[in-house]
N, C-alpha and C. Protein backbone atom coordinates (compact mmCIF):
# COMPACT_ATOMS: atom_id res chain seq x y z
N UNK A 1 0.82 -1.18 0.00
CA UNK A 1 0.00 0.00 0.00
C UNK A 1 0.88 1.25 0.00
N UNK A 2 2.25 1.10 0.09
CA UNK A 2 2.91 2.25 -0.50
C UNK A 2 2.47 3.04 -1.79
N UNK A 3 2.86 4.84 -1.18
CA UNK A 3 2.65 5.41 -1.78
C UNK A 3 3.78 5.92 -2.22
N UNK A 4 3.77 6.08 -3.70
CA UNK A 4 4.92 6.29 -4.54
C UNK A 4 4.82 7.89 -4.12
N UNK A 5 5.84 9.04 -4.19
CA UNK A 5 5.76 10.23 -4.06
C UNK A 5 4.88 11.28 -5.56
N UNK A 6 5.46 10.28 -6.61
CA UNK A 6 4.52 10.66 -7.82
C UNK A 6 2.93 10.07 -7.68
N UNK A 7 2.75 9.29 -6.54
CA UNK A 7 1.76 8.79 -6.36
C UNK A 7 -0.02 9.03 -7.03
N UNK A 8 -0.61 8.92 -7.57
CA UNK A 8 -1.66 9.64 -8.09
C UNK A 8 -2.92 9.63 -6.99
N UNK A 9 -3.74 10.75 -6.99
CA UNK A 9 -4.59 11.13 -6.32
C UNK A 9 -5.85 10.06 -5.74
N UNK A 10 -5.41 9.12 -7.05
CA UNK A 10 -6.49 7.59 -6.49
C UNK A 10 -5.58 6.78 -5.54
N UNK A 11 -4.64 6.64 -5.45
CA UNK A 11 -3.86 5.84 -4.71
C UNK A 11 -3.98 6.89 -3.12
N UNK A 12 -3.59 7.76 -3.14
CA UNK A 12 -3.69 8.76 -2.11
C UNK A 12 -5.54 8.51 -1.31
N UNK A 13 -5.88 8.23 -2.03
CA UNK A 13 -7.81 8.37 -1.50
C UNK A 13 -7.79 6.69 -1.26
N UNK A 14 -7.38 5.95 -1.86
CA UNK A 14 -7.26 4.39 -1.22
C UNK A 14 -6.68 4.13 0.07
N UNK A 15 -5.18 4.91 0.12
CA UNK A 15 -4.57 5.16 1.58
C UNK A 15 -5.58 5.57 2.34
N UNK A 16 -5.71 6.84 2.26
CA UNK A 16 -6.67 7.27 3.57
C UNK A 16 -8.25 6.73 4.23
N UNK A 17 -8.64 5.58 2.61
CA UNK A 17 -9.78 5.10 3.60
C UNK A 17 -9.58 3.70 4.22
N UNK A 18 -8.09 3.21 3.47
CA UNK A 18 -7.66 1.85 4.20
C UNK A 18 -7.33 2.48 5.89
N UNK A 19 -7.22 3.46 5.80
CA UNK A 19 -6.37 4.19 7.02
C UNK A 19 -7.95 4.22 8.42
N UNK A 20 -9.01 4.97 7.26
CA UNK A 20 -9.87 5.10 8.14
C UNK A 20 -10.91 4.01 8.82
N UNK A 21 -10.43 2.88 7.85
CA UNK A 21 -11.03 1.99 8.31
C UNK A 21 -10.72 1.14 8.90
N UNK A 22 -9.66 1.03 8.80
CA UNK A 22 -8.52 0.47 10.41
C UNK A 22 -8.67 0.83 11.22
N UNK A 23 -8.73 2.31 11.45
CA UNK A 23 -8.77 2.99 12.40
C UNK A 23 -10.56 2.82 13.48
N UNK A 24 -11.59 3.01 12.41
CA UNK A 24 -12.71 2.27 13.31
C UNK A 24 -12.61 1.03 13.47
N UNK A 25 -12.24 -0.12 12.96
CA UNK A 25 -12.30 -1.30 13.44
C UNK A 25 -11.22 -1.65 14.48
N UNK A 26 -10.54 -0.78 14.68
CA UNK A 26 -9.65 -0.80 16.18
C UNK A 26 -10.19 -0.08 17.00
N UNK A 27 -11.18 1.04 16.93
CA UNK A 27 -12.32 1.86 17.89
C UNK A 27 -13.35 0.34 17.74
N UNK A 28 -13.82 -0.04 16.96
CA UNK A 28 -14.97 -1.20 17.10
C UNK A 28 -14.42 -2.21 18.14
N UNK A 29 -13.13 -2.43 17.63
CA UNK A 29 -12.70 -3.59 18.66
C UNK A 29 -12.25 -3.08 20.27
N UNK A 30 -12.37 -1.46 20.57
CA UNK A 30 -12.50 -1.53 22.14
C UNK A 30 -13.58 -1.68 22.36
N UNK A 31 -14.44 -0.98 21.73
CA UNK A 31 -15.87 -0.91 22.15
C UNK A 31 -15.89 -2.18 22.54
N UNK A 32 -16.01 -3.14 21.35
CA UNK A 32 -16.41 -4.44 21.90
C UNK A 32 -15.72 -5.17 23.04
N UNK A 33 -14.73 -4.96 23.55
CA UNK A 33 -14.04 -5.28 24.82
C UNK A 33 -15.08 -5.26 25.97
N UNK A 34 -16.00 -4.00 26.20
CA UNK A 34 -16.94 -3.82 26.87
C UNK A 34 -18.14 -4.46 26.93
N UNK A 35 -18.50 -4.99 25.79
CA UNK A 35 -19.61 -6.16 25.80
C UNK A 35 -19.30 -7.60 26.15
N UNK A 36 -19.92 -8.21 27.41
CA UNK A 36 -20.09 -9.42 27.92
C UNK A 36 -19.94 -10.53 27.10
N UNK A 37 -19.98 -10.24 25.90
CA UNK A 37 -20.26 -11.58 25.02
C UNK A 37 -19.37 -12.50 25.22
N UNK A 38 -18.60 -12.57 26.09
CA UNK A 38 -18.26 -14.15 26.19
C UNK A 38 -18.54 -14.53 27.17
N UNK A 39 -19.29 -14.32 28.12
CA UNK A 39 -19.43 -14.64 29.25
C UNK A 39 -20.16 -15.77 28.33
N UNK A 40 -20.97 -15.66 27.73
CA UNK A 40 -21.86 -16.96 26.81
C UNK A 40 -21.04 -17.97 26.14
N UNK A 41 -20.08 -17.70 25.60
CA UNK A 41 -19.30 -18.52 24.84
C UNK A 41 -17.71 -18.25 25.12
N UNK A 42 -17.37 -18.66 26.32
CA UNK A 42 -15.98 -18.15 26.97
C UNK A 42 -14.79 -18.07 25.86
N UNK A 43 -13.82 -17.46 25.12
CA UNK A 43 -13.30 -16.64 23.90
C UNK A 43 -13.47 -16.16 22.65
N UNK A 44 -15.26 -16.09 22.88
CA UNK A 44 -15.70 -15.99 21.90
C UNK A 44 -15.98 -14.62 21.56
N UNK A 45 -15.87 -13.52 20.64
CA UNK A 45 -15.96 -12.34 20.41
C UNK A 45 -16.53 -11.97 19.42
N UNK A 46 -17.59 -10.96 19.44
CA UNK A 46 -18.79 -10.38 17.94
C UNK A 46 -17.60 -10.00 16.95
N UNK A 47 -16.74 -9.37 17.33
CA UNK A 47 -15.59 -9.76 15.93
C UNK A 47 -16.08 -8.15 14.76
N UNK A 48 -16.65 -7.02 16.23
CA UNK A 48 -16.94 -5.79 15.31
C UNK A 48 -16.16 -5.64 14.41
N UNK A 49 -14.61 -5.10 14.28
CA UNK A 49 -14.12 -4.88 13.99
C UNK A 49 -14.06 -5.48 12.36
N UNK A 50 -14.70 -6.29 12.27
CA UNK A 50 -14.26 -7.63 10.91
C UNK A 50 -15.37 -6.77 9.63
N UNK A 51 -16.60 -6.10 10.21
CA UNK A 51 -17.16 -5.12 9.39
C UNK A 51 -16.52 -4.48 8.40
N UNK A 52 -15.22 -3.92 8.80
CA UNK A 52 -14.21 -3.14 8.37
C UNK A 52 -13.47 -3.77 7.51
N UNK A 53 -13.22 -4.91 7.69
CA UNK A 53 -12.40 -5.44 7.05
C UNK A 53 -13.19 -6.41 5.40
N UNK A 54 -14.21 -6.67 6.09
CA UNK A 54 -15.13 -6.80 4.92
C UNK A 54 -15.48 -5.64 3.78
N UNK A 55 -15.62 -4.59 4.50
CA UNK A 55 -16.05 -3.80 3.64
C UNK A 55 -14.70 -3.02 2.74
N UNK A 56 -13.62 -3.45 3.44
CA UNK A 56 -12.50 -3.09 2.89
C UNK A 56 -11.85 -3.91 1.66
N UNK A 57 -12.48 -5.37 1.91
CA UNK A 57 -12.08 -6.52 0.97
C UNK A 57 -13.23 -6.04 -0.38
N UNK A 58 -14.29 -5.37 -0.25
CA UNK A 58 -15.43 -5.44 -1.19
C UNK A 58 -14.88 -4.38 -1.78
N UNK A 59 -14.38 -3.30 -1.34
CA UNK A 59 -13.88 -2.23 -2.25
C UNK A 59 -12.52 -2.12 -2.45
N UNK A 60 -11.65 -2.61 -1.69
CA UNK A 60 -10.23 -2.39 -2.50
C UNK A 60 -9.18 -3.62 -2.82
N UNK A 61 -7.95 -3.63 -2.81
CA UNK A 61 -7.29 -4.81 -3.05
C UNK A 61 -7.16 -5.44 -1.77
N UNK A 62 -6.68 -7.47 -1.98
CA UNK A 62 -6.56 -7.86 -1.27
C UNK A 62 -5.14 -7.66 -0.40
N UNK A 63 -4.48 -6.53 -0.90
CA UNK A 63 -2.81 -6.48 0.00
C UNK A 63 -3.27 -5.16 0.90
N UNK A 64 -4.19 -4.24 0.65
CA UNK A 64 -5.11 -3.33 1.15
C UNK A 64 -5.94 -4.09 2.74
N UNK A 65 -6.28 -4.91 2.17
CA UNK A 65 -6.94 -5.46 3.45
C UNK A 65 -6.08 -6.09 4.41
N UNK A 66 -5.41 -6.72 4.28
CA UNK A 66 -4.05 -7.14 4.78
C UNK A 66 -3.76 -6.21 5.52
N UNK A 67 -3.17 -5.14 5.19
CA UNK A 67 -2.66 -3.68 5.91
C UNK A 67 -3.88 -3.61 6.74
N UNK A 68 -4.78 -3.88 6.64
CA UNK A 68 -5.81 -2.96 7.48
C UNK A 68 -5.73 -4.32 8.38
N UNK A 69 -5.61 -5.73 8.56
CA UNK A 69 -5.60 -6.82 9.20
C UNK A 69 -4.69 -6.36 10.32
N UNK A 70 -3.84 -6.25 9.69
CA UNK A 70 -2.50 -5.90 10.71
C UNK A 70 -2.58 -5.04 11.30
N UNK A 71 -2.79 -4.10 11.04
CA UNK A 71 -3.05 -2.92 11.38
C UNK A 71 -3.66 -3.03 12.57
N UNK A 72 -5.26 -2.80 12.59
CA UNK A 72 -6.42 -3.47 13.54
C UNK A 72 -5.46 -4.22 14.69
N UNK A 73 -4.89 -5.36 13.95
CA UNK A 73 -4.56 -6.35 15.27
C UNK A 73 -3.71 -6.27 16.43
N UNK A 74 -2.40 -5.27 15.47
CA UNK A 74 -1.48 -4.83 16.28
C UNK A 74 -1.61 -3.77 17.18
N UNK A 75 -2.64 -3.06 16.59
CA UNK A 75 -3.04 -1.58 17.48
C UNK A 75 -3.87 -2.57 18.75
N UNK A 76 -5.07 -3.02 18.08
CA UNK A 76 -6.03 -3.59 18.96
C UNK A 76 -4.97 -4.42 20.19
N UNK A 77 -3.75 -4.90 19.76
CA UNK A 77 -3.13 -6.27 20.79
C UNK A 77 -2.80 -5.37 21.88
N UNK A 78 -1.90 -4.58 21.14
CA UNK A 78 -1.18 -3.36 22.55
C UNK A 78 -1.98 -2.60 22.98
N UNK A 79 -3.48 -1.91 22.87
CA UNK A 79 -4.00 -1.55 23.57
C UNK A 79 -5.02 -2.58 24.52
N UNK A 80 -5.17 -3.52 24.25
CA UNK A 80 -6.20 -4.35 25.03
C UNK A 80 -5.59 -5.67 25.10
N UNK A 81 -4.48 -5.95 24.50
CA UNK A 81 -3.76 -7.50 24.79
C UNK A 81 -2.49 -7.90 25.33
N UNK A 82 -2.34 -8.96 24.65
CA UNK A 82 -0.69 -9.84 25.59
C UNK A 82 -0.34 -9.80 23.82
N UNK A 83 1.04 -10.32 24.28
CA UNK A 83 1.89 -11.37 22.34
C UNK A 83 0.71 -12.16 22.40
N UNK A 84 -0.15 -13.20 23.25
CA UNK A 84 -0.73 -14.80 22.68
C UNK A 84 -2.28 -13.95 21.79
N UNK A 85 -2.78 -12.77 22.91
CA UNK A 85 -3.79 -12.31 22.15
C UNK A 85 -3.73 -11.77 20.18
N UNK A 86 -2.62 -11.31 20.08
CA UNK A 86 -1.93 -11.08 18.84
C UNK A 86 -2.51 -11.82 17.96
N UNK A 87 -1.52 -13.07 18.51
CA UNK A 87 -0.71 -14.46 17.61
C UNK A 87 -1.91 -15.12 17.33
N UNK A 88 -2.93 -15.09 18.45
CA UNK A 88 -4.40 -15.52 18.14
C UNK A 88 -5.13 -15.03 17.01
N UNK A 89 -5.14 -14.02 17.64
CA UNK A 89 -6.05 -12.85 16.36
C UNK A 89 -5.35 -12.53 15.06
N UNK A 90 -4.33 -12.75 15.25
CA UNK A 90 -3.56 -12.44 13.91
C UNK A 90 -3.81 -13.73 12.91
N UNK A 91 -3.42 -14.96 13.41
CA UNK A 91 -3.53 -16.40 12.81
C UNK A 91 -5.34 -16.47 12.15
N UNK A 92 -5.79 -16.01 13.34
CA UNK A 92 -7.34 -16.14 13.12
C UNK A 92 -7.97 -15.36 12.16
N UNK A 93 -7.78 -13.96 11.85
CA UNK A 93 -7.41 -12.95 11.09
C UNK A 93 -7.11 -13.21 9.56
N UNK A 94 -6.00 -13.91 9.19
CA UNK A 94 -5.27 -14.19 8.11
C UNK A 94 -5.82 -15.70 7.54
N UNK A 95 -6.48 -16.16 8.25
CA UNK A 95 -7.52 -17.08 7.93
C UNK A 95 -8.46 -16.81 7.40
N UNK A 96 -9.34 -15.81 8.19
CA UNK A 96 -10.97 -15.29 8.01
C UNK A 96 -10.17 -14.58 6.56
N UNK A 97 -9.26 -14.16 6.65
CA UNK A 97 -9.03 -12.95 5.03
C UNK A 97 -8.66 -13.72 4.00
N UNK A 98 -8.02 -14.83 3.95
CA UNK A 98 -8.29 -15.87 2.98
C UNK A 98 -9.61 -16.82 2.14
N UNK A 99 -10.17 -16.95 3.33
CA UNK A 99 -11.12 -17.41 2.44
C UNK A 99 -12.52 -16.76 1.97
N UNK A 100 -12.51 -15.27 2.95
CA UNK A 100 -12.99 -14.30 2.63
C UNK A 100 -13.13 -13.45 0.98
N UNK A 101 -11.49 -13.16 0.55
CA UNK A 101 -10.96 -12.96 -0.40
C UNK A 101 -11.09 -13.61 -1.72
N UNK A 102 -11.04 -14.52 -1.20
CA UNK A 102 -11.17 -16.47 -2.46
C UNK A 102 -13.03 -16.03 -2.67
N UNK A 103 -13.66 -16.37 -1.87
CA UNK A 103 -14.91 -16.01 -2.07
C UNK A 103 -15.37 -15.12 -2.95
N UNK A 104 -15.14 -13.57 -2.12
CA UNK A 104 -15.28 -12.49 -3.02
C UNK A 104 -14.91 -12.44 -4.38
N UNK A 105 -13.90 -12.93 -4.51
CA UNK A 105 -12.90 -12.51 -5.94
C UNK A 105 -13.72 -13.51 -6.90
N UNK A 106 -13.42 -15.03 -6.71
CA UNK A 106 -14.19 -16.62 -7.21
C UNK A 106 -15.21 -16.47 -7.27
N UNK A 107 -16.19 -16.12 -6.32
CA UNK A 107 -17.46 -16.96 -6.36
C UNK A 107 -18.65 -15.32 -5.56
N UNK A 108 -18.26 -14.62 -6.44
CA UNK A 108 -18.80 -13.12 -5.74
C UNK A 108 -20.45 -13.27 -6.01
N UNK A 109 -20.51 -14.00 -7.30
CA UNK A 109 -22.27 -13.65 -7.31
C UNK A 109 -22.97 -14.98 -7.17
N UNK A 110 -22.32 -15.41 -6.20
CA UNK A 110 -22.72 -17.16 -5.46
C UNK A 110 -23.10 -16.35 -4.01
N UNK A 111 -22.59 -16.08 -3.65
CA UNK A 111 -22.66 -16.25 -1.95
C UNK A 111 -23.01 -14.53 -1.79
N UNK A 112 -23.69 -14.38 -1.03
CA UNK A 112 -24.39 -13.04 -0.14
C UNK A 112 -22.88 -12.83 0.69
N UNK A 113 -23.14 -11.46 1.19
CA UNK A 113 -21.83 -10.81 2.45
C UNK A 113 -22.26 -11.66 3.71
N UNK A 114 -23.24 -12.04 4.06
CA UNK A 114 -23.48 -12.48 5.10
C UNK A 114 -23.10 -13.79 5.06
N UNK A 115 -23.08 -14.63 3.99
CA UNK A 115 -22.79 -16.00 3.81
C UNK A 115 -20.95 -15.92 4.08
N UNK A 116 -20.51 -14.65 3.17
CA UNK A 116 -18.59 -15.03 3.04
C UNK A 116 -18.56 -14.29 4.70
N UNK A 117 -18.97 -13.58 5.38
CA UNK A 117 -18.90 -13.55 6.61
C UNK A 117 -18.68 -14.77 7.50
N UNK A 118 -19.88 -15.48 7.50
CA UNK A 118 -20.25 -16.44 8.05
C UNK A 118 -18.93 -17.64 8.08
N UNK A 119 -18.57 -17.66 6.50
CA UNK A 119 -17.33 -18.75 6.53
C UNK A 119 -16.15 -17.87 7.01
N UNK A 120 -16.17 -16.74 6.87
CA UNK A 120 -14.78 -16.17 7.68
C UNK A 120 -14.84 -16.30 8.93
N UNK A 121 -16.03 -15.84 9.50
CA UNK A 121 -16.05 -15.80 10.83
C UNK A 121 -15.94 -17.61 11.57
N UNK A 122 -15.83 -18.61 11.24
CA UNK A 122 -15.70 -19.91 10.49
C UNK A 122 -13.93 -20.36 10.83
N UNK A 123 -13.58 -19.86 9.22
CA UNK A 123 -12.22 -19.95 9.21
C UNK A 123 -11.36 -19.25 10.36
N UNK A 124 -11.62 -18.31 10.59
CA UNK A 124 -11.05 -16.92 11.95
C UNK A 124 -10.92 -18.07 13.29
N UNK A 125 -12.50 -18.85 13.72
CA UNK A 125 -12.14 -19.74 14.56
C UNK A 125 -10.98 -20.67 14.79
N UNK A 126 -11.12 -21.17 13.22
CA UNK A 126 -10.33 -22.50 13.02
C UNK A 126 -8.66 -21.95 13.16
N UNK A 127 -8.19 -21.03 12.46
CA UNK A 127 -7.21 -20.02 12.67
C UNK A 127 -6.63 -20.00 14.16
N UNK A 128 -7.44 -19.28 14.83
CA UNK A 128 -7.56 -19.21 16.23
C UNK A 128 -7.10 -20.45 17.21
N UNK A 129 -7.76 -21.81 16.77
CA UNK A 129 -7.84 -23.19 17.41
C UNK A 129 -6.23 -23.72 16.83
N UNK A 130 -5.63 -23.07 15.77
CA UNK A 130 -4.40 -23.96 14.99
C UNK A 130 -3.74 -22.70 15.70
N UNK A 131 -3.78 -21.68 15.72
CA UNK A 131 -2.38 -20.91 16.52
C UNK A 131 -2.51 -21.43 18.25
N UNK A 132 -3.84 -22.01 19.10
CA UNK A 132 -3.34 -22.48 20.31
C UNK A 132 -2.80 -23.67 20.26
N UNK A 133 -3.42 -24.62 19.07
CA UNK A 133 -2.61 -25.70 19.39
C UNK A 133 -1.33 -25.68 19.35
N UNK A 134 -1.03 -25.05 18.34
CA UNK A 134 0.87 -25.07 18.09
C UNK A 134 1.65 -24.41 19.55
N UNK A 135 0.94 -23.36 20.07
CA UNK A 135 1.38 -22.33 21.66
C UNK A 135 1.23 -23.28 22.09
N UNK A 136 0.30 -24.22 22.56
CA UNK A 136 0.08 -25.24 23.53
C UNK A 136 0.68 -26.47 23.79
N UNK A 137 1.21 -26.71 22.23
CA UNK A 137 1.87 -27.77 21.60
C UNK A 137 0.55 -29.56 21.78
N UNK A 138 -0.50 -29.15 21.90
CA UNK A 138 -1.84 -30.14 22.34
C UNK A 138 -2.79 -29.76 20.96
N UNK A 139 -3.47 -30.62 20.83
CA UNK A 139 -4.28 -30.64 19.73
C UNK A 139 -5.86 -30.53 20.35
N UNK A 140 -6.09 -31.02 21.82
CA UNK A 140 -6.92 -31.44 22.61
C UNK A 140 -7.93 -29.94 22.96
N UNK A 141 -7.67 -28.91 22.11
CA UNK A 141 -7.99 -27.70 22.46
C UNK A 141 -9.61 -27.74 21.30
N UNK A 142 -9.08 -28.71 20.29
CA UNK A 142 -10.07 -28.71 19.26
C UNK A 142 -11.25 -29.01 20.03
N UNK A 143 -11.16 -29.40 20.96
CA UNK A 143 -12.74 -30.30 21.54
C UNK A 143 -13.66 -29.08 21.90
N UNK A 144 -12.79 -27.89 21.35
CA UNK A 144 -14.06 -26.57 21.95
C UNK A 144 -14.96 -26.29 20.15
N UNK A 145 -13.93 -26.89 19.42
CA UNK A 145 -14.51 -26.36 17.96
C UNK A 145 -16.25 -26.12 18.00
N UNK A 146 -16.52 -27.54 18.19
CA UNK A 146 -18.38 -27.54 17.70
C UNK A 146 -18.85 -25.96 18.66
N UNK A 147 -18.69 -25.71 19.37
CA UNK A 147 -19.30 -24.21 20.08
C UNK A 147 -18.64 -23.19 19.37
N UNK A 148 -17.22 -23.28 19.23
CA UNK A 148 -16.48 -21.92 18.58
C UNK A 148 -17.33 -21.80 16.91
N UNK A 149 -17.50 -22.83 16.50
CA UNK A 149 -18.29 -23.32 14.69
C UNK A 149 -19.75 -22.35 15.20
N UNK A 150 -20.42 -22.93 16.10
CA UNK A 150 -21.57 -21.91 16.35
C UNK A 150 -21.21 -20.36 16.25
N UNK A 151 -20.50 -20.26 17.39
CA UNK A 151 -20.41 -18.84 17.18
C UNK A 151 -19.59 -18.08 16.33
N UNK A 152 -19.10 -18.39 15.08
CA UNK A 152 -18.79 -18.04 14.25
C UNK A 152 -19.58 -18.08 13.50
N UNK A 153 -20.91 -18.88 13.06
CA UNK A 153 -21.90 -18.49 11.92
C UNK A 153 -22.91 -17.30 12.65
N UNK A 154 -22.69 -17.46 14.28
CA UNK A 154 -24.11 -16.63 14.36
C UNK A 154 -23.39 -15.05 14.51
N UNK A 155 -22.35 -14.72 14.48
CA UNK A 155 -21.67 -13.63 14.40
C UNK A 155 -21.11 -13.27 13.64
N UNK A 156 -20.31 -14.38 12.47
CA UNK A 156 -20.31 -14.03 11.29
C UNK A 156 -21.66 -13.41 10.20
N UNK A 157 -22.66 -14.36 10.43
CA UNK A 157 -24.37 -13.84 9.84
C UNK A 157 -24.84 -11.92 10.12
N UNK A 158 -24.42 -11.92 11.33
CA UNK A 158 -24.58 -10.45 12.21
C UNK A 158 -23.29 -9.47 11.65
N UNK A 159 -21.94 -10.10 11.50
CA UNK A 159 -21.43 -9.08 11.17
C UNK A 159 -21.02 -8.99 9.64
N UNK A 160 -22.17 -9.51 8.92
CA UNK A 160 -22.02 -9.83 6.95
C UNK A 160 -23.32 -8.89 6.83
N UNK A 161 -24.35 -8.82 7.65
CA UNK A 161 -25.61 -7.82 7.40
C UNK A 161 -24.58 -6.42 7.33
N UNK A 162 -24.23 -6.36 9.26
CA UNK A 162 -23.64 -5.06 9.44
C UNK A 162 -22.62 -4.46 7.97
N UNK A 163 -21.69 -5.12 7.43
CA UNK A 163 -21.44 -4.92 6.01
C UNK A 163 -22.34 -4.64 5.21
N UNK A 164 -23.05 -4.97 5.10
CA UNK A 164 -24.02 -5.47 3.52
C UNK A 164 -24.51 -4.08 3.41
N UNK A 165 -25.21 -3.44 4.98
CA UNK A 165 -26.07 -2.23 5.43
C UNK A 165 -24.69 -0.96 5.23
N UNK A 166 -23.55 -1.14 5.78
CA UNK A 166 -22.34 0.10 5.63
C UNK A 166 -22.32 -0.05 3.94
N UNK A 167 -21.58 -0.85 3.00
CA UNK A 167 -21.41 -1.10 2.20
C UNK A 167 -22.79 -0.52 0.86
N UNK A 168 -23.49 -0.61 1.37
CA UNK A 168 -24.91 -0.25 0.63
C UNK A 168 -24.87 1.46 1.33
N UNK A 169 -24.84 1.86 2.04
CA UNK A 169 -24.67 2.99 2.56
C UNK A 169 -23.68 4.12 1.78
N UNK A 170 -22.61 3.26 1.60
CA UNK A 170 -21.29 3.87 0.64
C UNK A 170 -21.36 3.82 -0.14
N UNK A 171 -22.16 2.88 -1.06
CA UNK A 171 -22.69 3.07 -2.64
C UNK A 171 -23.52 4.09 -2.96
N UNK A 172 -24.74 4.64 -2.36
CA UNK A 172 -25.26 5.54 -2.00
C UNK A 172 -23.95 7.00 -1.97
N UNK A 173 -23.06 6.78 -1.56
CA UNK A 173 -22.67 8.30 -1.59
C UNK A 173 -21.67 7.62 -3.04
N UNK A 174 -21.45 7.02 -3.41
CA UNK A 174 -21.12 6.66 -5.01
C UNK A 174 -19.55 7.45 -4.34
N UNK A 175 -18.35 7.44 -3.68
CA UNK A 175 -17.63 7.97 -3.13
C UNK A 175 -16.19 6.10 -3.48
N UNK A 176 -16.67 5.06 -3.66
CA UNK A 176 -15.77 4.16 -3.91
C UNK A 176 -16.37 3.64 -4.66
N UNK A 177 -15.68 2.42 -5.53
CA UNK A 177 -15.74 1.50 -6.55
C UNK A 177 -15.56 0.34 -6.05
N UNK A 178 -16.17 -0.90 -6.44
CA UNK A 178 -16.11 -2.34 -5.31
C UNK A 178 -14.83 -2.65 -6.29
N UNK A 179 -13.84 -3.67 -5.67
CA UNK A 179 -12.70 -4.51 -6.77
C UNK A 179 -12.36 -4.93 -7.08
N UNK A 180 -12.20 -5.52 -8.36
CA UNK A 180 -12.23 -6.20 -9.09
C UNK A 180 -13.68 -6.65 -9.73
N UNK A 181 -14.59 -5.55 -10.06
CA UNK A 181 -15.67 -5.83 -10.46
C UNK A 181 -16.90 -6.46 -9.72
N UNK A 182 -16.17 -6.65 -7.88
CA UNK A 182 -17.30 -7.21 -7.48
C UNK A 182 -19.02 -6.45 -6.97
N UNK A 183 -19.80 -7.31 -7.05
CA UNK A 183 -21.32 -6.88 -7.01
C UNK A 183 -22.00 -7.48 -6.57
């Protein structure tokens, strides 16, 4: 996402909304610090922040979203985490943006935002479960999957609307272009 100094004025307006949208989904992700939600599903998290990152995958490139992955995670770790919270969210992260990406790009007028949500929020788990096993060096951690699988469709579903509704919002001000032709 470097900007060349000859840089052109579209590249400059891509920076600043990859910028701004990092920037709320690391405000989304304190907020959400404050909501109970795991007291229901003990490490389980609404995953605000992933709005952002969706809506960032629908309108710009996938090395764009990346930056904004990292971004988010590293800000989000040092203000509200440890290194394991990171290594979690980061693994989990780079998961959900893979098959997120594959989706969008492949199979864009197959699946609804709420559906490639749903499998990110999905993959993000599974992510999550393969960076403790390796910290843990135990595999025995999987036995939480079938609950973490729940709450990844029912928060992935919740946070693919929350997209669908921003994203439809921003078309409306006709202010970005989705990319690579997606619709």
């Amino acid at each position: 996402m470097a900007l060349r100094p000859d840089g052109s004025r579209e590249e400059l307006k891509r920076a600043a909304m990859v910028a701004i949208l990092a920037s709320v989904a690391v405000v989304l992700g304190i907020v959400e610090s404050f909501i109970p939600f795991a007291i229901a599903v003990p490490g389980a998290k609404l995953g605000l922040g992933n709005i952002m990152v969706l809506t960032c995958l629908y309108y710009f490139k996938g090395r764009d979203a990346v930056a904004l992955i990292v971004l988010k995670t590293l800000l989000t770790s040092f203000i509200l985490g440890t290194f394991s919270t990171f290594l979690f969210s980061f693994f989990g992260s780079m998961a959900s943006f893979l098959v997120m990406f594959a989706l969008l790009r492949v199979r864009k007028d197959f699946f609804s935002l709420a559906a490639i949500s749903i499998m990110g929020g999905i993959a993000h788990n599974l992510g999550q479960l393969a960076a403790a096993a390796l910290v843990l060096g135990t595999t025995s951690i999987f036995f939480y999957l079938p609950l973490l699988l729940v709450s990844g469709v029912v928060t992935g579903f919740f946070i693919g609307v929350a997209a669908t509704y921003l994203i439809g919002s921003l078309d409306k001000l006709g202010l970005l272009q989705p990319a690579g032709g997606v619709r």
